[in-house]
C-alpha atoms as a PDB file:
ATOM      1  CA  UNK A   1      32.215  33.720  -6.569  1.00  0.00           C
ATOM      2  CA  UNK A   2      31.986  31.067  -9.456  1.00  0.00           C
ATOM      3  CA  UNK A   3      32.744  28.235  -6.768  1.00  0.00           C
ATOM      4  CA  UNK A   4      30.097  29.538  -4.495  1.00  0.00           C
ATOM      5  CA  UNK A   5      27.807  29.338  -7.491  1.00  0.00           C
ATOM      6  CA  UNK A   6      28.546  25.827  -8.801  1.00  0.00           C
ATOM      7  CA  UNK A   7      28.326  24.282  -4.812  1.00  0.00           C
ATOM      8  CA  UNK A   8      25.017  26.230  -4.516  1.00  0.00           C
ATOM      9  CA  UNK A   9      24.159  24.804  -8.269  1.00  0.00           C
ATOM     10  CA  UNK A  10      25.128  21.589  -7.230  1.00  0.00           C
ATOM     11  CA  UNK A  11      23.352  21.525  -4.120  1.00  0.00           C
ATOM     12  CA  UNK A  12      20.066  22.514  -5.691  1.00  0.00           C
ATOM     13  CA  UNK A  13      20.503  19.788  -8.022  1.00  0.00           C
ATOM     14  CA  UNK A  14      21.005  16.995  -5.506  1.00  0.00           C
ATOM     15  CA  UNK A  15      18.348  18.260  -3.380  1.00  0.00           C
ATOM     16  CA  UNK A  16      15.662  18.577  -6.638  1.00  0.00           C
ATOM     17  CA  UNK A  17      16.991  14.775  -7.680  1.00  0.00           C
ATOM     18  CA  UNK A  18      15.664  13.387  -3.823  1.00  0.00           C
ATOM     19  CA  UNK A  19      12.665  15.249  -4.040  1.00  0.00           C
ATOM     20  CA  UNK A  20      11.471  13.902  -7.141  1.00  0.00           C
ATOM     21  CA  UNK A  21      13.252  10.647  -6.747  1.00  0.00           C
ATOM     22  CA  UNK A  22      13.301   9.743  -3.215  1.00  0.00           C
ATOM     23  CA  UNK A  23       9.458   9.188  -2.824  1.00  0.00           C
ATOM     24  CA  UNK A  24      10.259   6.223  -5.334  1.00  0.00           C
ATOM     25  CA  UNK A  25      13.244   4.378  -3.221  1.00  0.00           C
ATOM     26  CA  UNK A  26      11.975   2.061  -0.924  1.00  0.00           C
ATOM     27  CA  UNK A  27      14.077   1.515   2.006  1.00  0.00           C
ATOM     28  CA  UNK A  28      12.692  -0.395   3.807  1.00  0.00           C
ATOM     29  CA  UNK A  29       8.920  -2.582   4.047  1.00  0.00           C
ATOM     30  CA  UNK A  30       7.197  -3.473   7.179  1.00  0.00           C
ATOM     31  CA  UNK A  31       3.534  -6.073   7.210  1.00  0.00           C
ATOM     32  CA  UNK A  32       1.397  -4.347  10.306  1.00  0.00           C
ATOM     33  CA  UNK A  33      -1.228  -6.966   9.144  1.00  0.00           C
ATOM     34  CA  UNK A  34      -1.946  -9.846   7.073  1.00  0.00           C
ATOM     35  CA  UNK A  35      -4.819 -11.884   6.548  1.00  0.00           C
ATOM     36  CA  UNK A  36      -6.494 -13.822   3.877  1.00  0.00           C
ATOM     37  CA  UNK A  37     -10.146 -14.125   2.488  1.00  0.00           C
ATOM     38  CA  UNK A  38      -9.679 -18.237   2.899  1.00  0.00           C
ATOM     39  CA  UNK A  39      -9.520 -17.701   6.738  1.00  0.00           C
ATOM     40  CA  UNK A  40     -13.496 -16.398   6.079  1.00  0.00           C
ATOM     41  CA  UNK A  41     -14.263 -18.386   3.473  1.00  0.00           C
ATOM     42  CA  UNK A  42     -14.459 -16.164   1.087  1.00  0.00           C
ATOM     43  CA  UNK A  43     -13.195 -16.737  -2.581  1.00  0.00           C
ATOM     44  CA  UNK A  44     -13.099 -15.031  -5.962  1.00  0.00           C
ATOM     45  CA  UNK A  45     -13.085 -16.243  -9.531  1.00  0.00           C
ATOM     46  CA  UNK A  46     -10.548 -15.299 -11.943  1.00  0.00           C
ATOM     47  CA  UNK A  47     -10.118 -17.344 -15.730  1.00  0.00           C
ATOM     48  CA  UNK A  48     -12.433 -19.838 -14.445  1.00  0.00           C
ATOM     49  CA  UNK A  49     -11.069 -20.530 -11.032  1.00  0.00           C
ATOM     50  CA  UNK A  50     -11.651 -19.473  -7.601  1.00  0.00           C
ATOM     51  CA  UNK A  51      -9.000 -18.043  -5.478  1.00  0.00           C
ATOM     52  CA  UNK A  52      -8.311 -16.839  -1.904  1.00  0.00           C
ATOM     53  CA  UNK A  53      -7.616 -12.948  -1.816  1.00  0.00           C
ATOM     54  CA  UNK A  54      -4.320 -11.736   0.769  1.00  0.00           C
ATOM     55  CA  UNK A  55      -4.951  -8.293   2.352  1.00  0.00           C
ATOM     56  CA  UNK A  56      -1.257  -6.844   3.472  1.00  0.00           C
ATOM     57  CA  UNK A  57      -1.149  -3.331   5.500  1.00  0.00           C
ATOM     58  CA  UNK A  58       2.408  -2.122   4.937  1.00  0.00           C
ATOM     59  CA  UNK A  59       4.686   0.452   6.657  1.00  0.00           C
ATOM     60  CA  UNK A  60       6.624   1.732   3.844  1.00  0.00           C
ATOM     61  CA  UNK A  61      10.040   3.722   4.544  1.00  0.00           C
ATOM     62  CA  UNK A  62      11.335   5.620   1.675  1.00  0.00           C
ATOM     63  CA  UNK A  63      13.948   8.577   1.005  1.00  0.00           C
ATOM     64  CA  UNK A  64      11.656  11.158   1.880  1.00  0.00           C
ATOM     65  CA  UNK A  65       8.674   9.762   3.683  1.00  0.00           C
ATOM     66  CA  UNK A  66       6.971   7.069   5.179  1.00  0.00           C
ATOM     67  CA  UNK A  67       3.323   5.535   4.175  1.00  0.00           C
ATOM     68  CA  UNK A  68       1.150   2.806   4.115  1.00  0.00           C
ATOM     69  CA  UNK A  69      -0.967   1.145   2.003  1.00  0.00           C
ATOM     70  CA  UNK A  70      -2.915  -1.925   1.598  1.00  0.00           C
ATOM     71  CA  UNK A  71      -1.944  -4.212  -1.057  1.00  0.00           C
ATOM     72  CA  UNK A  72      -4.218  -6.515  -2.170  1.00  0.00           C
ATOM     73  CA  UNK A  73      -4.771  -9.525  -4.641  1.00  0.00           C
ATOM     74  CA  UNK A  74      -4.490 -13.422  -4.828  1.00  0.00           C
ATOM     75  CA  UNK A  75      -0.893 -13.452  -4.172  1.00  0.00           C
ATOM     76  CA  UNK A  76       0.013  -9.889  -2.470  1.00  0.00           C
ATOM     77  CA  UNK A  77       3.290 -10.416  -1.264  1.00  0.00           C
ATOM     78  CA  UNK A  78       4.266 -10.774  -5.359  1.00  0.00           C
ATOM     79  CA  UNK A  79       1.344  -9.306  -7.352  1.00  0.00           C
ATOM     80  CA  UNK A  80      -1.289  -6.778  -5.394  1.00  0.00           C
ATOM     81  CA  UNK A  81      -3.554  -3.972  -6.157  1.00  0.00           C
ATOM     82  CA  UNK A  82      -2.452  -0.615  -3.656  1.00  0.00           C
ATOM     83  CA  UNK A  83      -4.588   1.155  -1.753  1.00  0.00           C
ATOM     84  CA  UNK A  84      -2.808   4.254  -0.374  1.00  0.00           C
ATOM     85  CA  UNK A  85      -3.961   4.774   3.103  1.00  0.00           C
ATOM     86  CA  UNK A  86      -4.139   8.401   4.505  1.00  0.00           C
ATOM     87  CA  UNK A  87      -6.554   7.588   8.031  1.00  0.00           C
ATOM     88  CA  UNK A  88      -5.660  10.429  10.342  1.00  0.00           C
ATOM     89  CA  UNK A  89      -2.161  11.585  11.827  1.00  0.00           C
ATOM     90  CA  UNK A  90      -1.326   8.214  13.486  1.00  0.00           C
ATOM     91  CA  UNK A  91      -0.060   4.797  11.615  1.00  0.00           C
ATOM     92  CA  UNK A  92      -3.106   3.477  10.561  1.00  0.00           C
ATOM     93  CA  UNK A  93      -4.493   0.068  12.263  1.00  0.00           C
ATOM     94  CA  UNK A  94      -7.554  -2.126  11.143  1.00  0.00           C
ATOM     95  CA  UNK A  95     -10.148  -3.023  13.495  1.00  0.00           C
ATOM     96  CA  UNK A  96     -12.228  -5.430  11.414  1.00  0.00           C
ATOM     97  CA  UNK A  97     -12.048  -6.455   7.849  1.00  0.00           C
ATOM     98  CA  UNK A  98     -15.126  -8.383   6.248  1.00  0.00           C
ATOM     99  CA  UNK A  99     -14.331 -10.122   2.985  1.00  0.00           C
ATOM    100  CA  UNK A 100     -17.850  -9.982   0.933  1.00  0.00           C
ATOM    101  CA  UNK A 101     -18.177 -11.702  -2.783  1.00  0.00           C
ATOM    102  CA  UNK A 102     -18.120  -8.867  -4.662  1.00  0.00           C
ATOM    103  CA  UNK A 103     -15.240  -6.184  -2.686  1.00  0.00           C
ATOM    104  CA  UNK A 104     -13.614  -6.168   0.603  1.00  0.00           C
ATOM    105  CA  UNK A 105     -14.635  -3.507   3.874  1.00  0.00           C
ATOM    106  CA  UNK A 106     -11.755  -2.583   6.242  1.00  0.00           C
ATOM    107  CA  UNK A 107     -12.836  -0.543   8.945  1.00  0.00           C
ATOM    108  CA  UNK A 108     -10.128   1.283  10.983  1.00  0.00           C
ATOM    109  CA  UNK A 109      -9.892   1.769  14.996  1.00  0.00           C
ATOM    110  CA  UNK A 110     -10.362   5.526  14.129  1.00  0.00           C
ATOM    111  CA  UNK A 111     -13.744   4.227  12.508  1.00  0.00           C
ATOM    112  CA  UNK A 112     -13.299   5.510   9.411  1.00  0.00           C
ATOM    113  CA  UNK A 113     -14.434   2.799   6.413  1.00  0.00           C
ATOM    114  CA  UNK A 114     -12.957   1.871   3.181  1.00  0.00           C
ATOM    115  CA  UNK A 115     -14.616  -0.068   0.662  1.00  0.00           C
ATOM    116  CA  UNK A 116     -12.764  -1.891  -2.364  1.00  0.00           C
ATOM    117  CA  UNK A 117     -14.789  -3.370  -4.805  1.00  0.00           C
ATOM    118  CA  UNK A 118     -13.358  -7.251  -5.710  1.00  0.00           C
ATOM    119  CA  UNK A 119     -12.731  -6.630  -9.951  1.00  0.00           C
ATOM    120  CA  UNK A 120      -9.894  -4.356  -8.265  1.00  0.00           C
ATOM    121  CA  UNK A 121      -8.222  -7.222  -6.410  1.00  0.00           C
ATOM    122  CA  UNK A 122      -9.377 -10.554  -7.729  1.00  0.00           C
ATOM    123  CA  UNK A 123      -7.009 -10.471 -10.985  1.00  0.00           C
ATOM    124  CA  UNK A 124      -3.914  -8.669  -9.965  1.00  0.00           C
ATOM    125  CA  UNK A 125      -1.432 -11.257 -11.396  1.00  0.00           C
END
């Protein structure tokens, strides 16, 4: 009886610890889509200079699940403000993103729209 209990014990510990853990261990990263708001000629200023913004969509694997999100910022493979991305049951994919001066607009090929204004973005460093 008292081994039953500490293997069930033990068990509910391990299985707690990847619950609250796991969402938090990254196994793996995928980039569905990259571009940059120098490709449209679109720039941002940031401590008195003017920089082109990245826009990543990422797959990410972890423990327990897998999401995406889009990370963006003047250098968004290192430094990037998330966006967690919940468009429908399928992986999402973008259909048209439009870099304006003052945010970004990603449209989806489900048609929803997301808007992010640029102050989120233009100084993640």
């Amino acid at each position: 009886m008292r081994r039953t209990f500490s293997i069930v014990a033990v068990s509910a510990a391990l299985l707690a610890a990847i619950l609250l853990v796991g969402p938090s261990i990254t196994l793996r990263t995928q980039v569905l889509h990259r571009e940059t708001s120098g490709d449209a000629g679109v720039t941002y200023e940031h401590s008195g200079a003017r920089w082109s913004s990245d826009l990543y969509l990422m797959k990410i694997r972890t423990v327990t699940d897998t999401r995406y999100e889009l990370r963006l910022g003047p250098d968004a493979a290192s430094y990037y403000y998330p966006v967690a991305l919940a468009f429908g049951s399928e992986p999402p994919a973008l259909r048209e993103v439009t870099w304006l001066p003052d945010a970004v607009e990603i449209t989806a090929t489900t048609g929803e729209t997301l808007r992010v204004p640029a102050d989120n973005f233009r100084s993640a460093r």
